[in-house]
N, C-alpha and C. Protein backbone atom coordinates (compact mmCIF):
# COMPACT_ATOMS: atom_id res chain seq x y z
N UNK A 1 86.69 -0.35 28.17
CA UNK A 1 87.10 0.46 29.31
C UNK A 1 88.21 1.44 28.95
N UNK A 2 88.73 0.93 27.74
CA UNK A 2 90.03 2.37 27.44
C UNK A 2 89.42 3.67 27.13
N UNK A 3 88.40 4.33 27.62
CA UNK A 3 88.08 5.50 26.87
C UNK A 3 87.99 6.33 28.98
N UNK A 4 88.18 5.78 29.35
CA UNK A 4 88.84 5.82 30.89
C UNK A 4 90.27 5.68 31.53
N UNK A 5 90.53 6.30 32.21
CA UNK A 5 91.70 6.06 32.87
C UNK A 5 91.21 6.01 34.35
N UNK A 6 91.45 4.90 35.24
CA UNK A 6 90.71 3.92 36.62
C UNK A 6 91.81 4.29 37.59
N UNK A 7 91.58 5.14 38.55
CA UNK A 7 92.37 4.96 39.50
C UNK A 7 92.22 4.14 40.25
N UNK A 8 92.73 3.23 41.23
CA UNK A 8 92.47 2.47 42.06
C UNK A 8 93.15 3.34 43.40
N UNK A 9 92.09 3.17 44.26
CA UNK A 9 92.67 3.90 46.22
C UNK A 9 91.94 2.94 47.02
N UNK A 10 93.45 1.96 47.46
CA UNK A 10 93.29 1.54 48.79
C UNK A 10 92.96 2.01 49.67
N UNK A 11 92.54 0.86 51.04
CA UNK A 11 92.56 1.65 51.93
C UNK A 11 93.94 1.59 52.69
N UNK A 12 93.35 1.66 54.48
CA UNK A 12 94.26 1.68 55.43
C UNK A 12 95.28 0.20 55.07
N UNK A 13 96.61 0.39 55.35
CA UNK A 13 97.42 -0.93 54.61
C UNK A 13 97.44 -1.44 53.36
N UNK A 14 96.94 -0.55 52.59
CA UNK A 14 96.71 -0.65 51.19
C UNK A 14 96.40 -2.17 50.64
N UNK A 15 96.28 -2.78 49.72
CA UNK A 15 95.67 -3.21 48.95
C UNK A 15 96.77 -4.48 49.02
N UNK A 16 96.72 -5.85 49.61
CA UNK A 16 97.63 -6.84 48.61
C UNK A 16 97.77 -7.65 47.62
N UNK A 17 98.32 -8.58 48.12
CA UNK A 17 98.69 -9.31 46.81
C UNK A 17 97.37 -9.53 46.07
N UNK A 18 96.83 -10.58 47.04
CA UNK A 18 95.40 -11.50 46.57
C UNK A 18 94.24 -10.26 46.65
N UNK A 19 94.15 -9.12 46.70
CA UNK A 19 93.56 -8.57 46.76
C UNK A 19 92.16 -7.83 45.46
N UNK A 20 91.06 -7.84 45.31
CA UNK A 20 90.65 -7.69 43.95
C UNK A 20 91.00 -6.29 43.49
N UNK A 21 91.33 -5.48 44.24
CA UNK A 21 92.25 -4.37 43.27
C UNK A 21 93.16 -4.58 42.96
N UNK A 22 94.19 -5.13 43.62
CA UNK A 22 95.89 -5.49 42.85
C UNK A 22 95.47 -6.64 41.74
N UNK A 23 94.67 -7.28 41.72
CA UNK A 23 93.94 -7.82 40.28
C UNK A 23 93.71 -7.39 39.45
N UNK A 24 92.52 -6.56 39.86
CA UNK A 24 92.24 -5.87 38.65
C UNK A 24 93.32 -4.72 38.10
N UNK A 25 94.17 -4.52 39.10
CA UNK A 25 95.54 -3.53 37.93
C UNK A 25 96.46 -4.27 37.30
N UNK A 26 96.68 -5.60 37.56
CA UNK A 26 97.31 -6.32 36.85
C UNK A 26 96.74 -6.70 35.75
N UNK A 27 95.33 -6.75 35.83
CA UNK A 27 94.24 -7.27 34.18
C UNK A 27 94.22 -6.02 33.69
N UNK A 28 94.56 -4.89 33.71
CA UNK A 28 93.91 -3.42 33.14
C UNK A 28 95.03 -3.14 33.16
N UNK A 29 95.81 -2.39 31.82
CA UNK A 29 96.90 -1.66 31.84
C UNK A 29 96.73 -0.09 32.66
N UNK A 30 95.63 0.22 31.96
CA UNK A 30 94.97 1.01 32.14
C UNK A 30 94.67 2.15 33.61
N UNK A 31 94.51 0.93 34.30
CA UNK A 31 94.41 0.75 36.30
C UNK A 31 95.35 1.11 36.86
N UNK A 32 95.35 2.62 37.55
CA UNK A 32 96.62 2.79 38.24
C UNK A 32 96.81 3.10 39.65
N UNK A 33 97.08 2.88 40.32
CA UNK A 33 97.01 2.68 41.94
C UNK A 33 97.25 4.06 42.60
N UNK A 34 96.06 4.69 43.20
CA UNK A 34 97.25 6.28 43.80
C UNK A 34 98.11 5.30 45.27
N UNK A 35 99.27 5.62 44.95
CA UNK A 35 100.40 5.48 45.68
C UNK A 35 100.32 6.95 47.14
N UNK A 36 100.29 6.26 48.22
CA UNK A 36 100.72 7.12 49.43
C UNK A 36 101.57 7.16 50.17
N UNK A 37 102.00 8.47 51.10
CA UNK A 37 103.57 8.70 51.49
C UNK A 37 103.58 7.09 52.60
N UNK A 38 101.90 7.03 53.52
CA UNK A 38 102.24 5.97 53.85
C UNK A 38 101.18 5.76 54.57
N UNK A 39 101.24 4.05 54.46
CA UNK A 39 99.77 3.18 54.19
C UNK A 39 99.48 3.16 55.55
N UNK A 40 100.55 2.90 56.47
CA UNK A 40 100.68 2.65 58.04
C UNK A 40 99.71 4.06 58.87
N UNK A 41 100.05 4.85 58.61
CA UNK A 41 99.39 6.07 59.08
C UNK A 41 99.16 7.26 58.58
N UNK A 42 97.85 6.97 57.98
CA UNK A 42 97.45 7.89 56.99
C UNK A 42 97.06 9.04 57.53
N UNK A 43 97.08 10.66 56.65
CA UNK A 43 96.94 11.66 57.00
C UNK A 43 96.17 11.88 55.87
N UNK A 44 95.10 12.21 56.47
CA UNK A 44 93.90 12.97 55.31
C UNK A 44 94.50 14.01 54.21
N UNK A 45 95.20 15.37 54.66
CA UNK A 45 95.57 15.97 53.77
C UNK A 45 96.61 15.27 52.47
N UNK A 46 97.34 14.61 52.73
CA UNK A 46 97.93 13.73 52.49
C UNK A 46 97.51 12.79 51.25
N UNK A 47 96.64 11.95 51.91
CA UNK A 47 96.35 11.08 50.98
C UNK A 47 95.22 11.55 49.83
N UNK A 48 94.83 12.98 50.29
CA UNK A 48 93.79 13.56 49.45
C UNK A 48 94.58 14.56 48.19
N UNK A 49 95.63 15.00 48.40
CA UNK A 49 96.69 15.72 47.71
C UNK A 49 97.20 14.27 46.48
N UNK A 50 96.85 13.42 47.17
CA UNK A 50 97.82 12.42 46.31
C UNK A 50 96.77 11.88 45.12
N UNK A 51 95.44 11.94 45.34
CA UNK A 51 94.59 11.89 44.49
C UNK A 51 94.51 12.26 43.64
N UNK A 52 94.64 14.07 43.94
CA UNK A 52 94.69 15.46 42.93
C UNK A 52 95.94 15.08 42.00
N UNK A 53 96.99 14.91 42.52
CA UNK A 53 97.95 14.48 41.93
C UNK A 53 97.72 13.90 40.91
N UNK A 54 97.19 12.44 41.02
CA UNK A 54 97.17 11.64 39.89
C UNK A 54 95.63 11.95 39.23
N UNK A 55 94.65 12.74 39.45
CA UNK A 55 93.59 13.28 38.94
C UNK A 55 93.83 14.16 37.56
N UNK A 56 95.20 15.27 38.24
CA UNK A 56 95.75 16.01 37.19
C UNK A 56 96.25 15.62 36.03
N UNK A 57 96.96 14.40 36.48
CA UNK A 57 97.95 13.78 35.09
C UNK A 57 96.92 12.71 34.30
N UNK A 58 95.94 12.33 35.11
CA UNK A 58 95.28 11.61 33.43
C UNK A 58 94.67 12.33 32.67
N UNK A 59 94.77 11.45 31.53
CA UNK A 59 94.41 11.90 30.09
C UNK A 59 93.21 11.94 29.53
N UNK A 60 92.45 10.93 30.41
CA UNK A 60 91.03 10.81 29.75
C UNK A 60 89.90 11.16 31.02
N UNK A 61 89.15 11.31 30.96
CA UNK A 61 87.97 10.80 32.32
C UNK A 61 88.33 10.05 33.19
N UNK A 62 88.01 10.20 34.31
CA UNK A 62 88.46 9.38 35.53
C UNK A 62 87.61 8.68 36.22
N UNK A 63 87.53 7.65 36.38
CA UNK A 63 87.33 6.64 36.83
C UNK A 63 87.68 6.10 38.39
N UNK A 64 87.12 6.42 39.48
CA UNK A 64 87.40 6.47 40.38
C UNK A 64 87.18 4.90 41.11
N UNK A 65 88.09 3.68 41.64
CA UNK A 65 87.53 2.35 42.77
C UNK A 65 88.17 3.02 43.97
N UNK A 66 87.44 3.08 44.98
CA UNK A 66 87.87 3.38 46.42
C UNK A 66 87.35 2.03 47.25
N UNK A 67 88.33 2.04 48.16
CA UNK A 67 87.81 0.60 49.01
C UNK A 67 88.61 1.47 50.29
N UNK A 68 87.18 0.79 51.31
CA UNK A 68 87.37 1.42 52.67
C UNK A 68 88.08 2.70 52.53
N UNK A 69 88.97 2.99 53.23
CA UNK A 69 89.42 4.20 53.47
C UNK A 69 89.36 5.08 52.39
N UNK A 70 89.71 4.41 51.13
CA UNK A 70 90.22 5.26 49.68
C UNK A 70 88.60 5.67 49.38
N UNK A 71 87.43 5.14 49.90
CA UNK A 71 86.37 5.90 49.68
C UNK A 71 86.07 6.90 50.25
N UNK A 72 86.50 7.37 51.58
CA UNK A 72 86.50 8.35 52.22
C UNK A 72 87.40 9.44 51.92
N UNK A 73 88.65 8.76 51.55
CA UNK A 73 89.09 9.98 50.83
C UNK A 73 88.62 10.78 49.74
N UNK A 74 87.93 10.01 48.79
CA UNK A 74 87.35 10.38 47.63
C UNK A 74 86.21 11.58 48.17
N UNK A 75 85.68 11.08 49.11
CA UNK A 75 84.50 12.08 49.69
C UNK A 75 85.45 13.24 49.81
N UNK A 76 86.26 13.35 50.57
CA UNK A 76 86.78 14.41 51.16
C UNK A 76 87.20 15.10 49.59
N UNK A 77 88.10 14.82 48.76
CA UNK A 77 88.97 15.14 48.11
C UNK A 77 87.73 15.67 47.04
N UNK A 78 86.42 15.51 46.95
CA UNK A 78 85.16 15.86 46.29
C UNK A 78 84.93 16.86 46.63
N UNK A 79 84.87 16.99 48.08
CA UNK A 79 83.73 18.74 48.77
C UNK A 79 84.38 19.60 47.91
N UNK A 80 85.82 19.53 47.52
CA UNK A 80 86.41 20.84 46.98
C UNK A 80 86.95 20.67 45.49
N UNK A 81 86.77 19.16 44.83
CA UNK A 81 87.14 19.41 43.70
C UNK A 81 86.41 18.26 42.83
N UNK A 82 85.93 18.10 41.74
CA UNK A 82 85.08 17.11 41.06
C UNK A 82 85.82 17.23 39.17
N UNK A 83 86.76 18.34 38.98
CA UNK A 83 87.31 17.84 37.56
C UNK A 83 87.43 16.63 37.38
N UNK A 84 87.22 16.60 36.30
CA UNK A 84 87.33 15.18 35.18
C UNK A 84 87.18 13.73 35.61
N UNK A 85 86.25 14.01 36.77
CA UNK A 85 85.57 12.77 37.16
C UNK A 85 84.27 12.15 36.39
N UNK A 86 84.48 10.52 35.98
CA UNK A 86 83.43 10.20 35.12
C UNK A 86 82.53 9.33 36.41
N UNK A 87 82.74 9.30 37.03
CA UNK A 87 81.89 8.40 38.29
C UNK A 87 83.11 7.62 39.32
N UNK A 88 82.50 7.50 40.13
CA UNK A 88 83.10 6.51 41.37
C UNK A 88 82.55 4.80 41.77
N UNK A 89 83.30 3.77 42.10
CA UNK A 89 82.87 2.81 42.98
C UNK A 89 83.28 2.99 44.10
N UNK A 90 83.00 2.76 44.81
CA UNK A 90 82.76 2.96 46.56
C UNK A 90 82.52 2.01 47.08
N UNK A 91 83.84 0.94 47.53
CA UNK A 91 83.50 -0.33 48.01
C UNK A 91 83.60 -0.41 49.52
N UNK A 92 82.97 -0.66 50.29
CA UNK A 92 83.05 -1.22 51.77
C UNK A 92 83.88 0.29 52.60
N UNK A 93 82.92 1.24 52.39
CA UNK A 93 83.36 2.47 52.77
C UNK A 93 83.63 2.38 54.49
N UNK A 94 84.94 3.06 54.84
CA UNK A 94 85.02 2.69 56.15
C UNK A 94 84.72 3.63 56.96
N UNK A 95 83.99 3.28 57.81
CA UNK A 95 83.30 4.48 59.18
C UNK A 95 84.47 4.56 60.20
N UNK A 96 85.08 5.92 59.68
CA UNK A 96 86.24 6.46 60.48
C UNK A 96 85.33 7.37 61.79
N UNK A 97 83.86 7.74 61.81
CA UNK A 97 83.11 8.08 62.75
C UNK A 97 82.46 7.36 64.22
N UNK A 98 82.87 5.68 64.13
CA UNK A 98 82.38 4.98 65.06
C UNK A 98 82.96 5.25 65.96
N UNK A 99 82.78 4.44 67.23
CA UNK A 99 83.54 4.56 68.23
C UNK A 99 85.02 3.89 68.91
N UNK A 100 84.89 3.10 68.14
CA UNK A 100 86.25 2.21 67.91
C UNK A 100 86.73 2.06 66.66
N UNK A 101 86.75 2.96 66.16
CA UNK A 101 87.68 3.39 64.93
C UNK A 101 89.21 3.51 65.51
N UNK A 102 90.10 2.97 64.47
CA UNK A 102 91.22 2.58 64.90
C UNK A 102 91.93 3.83 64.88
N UNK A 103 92.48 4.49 66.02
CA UNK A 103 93.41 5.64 65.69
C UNK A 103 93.83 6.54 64.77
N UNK A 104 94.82 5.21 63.85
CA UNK A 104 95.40 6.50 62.44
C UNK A 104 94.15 6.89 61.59
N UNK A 105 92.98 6.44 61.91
CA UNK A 105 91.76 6.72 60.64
C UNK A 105 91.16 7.67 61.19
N UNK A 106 91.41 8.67 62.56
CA UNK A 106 90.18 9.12 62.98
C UNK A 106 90.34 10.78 62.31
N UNK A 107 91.66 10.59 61.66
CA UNK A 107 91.71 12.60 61.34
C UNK A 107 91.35 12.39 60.00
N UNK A 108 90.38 11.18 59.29
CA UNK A 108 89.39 11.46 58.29
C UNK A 108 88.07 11.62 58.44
N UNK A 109 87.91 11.87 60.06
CA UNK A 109 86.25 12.21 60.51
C UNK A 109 86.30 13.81 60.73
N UNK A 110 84.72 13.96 60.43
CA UNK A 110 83.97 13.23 60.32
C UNK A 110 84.43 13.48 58.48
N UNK A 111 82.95 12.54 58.09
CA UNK A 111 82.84 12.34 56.11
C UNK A 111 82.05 13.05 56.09
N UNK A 112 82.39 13.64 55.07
CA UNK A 112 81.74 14.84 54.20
C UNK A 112 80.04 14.25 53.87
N UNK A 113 79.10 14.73 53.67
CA UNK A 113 78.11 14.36 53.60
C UNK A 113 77.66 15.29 51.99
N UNK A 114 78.40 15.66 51.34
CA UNK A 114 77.89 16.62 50.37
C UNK A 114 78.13 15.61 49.26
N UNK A 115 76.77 15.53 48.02
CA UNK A 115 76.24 15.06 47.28
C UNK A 115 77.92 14.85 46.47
N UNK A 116 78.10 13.89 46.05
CA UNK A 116 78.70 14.02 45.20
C UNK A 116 78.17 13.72 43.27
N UNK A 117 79.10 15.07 42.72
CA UNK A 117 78.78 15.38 41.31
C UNK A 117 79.35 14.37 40.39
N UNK A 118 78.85 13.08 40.29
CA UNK A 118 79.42 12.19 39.55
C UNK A 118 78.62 11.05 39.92
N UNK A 119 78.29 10.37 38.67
CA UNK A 119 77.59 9.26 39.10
C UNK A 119 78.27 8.12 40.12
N UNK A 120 77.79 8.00 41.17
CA UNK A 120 78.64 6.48 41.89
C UNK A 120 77.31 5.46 42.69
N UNK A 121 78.28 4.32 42.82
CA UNK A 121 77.58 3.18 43.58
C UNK A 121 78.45 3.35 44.44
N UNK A 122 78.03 2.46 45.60
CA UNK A 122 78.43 2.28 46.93
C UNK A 122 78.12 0.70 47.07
N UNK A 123 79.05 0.42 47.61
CA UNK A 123 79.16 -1.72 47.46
C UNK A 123 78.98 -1.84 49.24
N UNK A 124 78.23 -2.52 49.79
CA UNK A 124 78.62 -2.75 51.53
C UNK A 124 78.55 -4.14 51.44
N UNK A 125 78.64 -4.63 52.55
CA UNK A 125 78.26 -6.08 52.93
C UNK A 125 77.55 -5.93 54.63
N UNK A 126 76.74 -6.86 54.57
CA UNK A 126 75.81 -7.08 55.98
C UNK A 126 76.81 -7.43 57.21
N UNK A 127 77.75 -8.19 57.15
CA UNK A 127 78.67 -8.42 58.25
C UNK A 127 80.01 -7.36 58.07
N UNK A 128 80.41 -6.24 57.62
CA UNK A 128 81.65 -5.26 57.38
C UNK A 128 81.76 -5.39 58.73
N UNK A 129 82.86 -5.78 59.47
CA UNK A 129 83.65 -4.95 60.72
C UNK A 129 83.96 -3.93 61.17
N UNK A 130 83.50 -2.64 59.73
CA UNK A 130 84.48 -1.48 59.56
C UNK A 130 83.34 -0.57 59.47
N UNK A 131 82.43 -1.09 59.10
CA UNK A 131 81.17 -0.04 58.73
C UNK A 131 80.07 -0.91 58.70
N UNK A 132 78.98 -0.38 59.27
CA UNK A 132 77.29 -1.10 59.45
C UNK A 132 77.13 -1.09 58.27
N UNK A 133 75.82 -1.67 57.83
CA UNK A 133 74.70 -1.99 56.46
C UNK A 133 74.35 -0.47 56.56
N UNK A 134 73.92 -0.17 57.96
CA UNK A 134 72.64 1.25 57.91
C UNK A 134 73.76 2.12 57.47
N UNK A 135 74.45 2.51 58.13
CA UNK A 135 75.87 3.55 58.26
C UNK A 135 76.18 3.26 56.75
N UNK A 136 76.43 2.28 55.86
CA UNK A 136 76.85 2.66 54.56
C UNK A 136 75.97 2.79 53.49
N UNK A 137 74.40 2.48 54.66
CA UNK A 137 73.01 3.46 53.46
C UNK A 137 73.14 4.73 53.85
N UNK A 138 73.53 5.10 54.33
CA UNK A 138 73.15 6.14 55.25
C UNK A 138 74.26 7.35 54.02
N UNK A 139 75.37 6.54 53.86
CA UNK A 139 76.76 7.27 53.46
C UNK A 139 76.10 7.57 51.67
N UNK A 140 75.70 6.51 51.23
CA UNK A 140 75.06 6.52 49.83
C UNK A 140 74.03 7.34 49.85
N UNK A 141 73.05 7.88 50.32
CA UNK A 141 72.09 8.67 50.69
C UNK A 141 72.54 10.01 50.14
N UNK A 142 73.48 10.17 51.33
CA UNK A 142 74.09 11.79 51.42
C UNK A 142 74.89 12.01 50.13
N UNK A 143 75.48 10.68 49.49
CA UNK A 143 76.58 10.92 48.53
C UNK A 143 76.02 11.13 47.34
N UNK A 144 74.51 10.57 47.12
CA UNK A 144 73.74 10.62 45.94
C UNK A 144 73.91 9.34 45.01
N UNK A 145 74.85 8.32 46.01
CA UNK A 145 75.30 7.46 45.32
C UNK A 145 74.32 6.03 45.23
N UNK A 146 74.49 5.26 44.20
CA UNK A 146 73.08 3.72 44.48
C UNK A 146 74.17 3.15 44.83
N UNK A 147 73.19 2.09 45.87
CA UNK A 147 73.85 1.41 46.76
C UNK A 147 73.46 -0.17 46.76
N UNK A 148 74.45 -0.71 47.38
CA UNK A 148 74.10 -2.34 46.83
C UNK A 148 74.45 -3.03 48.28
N UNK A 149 74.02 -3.97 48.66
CA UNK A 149 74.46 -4.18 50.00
C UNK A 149 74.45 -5.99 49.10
N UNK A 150 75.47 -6.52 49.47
CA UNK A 150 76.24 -7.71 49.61
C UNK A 150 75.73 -8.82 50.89
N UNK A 151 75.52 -10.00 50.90
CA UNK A 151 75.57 -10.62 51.95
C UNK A 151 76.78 -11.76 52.01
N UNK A 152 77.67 -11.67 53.53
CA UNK A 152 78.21 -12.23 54.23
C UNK A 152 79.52 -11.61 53.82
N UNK A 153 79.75 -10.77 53.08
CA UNK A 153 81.61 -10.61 52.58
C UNK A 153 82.44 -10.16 53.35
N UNK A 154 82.21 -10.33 54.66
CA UNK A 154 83.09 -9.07 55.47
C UNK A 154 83.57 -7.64 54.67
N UNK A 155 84.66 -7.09 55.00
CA UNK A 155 85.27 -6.30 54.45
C UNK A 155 85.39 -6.36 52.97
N UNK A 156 84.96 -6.87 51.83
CA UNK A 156 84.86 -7.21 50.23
C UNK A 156 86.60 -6.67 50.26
N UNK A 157 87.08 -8.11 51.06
CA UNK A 157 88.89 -7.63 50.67
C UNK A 157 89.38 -9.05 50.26
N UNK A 158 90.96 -9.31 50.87
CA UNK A 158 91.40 -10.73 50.27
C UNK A 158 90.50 -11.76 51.24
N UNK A 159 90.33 -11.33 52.13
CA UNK A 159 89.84 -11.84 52.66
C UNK A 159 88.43 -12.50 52.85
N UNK A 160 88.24 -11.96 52.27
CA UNK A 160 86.66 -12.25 51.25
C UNK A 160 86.56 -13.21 50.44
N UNK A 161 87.25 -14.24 50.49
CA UNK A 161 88.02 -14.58 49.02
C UNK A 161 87.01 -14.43 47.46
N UNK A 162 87.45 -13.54 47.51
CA UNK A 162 86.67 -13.24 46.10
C UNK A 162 87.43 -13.26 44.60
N UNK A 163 88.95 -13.19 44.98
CA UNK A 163 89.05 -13.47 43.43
C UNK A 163 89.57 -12.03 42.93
N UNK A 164 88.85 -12.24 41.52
CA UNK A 164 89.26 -11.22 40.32
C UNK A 164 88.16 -10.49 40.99
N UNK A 165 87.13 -10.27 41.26
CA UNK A 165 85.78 -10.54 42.09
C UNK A 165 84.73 -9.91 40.48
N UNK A 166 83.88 -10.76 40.23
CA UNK A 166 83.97 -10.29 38.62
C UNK A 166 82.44 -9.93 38.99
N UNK A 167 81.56 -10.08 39.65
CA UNK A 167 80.58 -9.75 40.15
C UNK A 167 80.96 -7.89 40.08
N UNK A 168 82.00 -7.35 40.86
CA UNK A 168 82.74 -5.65 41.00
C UNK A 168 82.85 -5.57 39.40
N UNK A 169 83.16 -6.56 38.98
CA UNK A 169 83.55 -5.90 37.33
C UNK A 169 82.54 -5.47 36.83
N UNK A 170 81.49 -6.51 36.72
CA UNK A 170 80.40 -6.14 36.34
C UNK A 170 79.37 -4.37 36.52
N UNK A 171 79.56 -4.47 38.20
CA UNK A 171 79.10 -3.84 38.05
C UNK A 171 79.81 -2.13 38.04
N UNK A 172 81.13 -2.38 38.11
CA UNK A 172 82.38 -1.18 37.38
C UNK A 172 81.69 -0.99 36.19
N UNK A 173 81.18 -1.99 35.51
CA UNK A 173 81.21 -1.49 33.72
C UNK A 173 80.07 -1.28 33.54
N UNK A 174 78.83 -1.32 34.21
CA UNK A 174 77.82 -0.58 33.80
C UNK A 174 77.82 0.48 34.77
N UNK A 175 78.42 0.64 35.97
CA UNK A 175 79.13 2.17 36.21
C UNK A 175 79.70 3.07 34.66
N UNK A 176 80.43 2.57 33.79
CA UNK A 176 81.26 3.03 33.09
C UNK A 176 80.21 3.42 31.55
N UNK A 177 79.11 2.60 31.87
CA UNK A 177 77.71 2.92 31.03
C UNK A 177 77.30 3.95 31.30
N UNK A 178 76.74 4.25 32.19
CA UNK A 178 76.29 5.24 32.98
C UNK A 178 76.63 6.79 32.39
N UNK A 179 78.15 6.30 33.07
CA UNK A 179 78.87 7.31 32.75
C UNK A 179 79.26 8.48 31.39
N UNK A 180 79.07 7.20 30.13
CA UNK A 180 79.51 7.40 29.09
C UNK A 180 77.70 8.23 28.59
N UNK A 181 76.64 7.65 29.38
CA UNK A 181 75.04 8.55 29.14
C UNK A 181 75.42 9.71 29.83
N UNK A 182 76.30 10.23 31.31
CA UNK A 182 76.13 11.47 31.18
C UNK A 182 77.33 12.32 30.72
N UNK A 183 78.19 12.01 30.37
CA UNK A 183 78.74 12.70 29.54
C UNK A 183 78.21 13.30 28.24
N UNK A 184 77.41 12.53 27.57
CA UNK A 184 76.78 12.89 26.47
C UNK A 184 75.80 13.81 26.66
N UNK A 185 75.21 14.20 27.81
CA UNK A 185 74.00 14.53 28.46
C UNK A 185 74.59 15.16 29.71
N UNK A 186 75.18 16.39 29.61
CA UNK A 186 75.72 17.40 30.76
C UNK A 186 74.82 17.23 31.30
N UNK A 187 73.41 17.78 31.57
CA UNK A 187 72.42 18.21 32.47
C UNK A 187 71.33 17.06 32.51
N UNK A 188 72.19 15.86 32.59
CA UNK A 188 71.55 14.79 33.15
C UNK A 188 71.41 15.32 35.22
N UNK A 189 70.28 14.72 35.12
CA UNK A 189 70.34 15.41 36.79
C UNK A 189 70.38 13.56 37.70
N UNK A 190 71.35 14.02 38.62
CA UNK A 190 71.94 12.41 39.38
C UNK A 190 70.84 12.22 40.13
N UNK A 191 70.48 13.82 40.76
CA UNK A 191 69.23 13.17 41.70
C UNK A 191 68.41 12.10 41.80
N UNK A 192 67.95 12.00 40.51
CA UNK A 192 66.29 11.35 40.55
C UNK A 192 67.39 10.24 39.46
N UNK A 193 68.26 9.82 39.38
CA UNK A 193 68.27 8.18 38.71
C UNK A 193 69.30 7.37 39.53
N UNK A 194 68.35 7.09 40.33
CA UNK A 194 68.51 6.00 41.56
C UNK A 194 68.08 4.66 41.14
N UNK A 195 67.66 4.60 40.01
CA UNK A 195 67.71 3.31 39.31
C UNK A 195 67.97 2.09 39.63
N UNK A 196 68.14 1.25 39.67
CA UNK A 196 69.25 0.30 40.29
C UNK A 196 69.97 -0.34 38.58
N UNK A 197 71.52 -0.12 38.88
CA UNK A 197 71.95 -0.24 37.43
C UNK A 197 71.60 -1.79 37.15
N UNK A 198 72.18 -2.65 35.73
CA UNK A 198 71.68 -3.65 35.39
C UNK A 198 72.01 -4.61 36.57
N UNK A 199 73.65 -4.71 36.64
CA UNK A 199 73.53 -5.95 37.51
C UNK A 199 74.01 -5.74 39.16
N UNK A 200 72.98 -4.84 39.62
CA UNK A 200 73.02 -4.49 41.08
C UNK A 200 72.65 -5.50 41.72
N UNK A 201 71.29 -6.33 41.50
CA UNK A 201 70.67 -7.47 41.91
C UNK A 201 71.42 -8.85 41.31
N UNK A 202 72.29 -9.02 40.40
CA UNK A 202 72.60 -10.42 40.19
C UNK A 202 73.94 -10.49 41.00
């Protein structure tokens, strides 16, 4: 994985202790958290500036984990910019479009629906609180992204208890396969390899 530099973007309340991103940056030197002015009430421009930020300063290819909110930012922070992105995970993307979407999330609606230029998966689970099964096929569709739907994890947070959650590792690193085929291969076209990567199904 060192031939990457991994941002990690929480979402709303960012990420805690037991959480499998504050894990996995503690196992990865590598793994670096975009930090926001603030977790409590997020502002789209905001937390999308803070991306660019740390987009600019790495050194190698980027490596994008978004969970809930931090996937929506990624959408947004995409329509207008895609440098030195080597692909995205997109975990338990949160539908800031429903109808009981919680307040501080609603000035990230609506989500961008434009393809994004980088290979990504999209992780859901059948019971999310935050976003439907259909609503986060629906989001992978538009994003160009393969999609994996999970059963029973709620929100795939601490609460999930999942751990290091090594099942995400897995399939981070043949994300990071992927990645390393289209780099080698500019005019690989994302469209048509909807594939399902190796361990989408295990």
């Amino acid at each position: 994985m060192t031939d990457f530099d991994v941002l990690i973007l929480p979402g709303w309340n960012g990420s805690g202790e037991h959480h499998w991103q504050t894990l996995w940056e503690r196992q990865n030197p590598h793994f670096k958290r975009v930090h926001q002015r603030n977790w409590a009430q997020p502002v789209r421009s905001h937390w999308v500036e803070a991306l660019e930020t740390h987009v600019q300063q790495a050194r190698k290819p980027v490596i994008l984990v978004g969970h809930s909110l931090g996937c929506i930012t990624i959408s947004h922070w995409a329509r207008v910019r895609e440098t030195r992105i080597a692909g995205a995970l997109l975990v338990a993307p949160a539908d800031v479009e429903r109808r009981r979407a919680p307040h501080p999330l609603r000035n990230f609606a609506p989500i961008p629906r434009n393809s994004l230029p980088f290979p990504s998966v999209v992780v859901a689970s059948t019971n999310d609180p935050t976003c439907s099964a259909d609503k986060a096929r629906e989001l992978a569709l538009s994003w160009g992204s393969q999609y994996l739907l999970l059963e029973g994890l709620g929100h795939i947070n601490a609460d999930s208890g999942l751990g290091s959650w090594s099942h995400g590792q897995k399939i981070l690193h043949d994300l990071m396969q992927l990645s390393r085929l289209v780099q080698k291969s500019p005019h690989w076209d994302l469209t048509h390899d909807l594939e399902p990567l190796p361990h989408l199904n295990g």
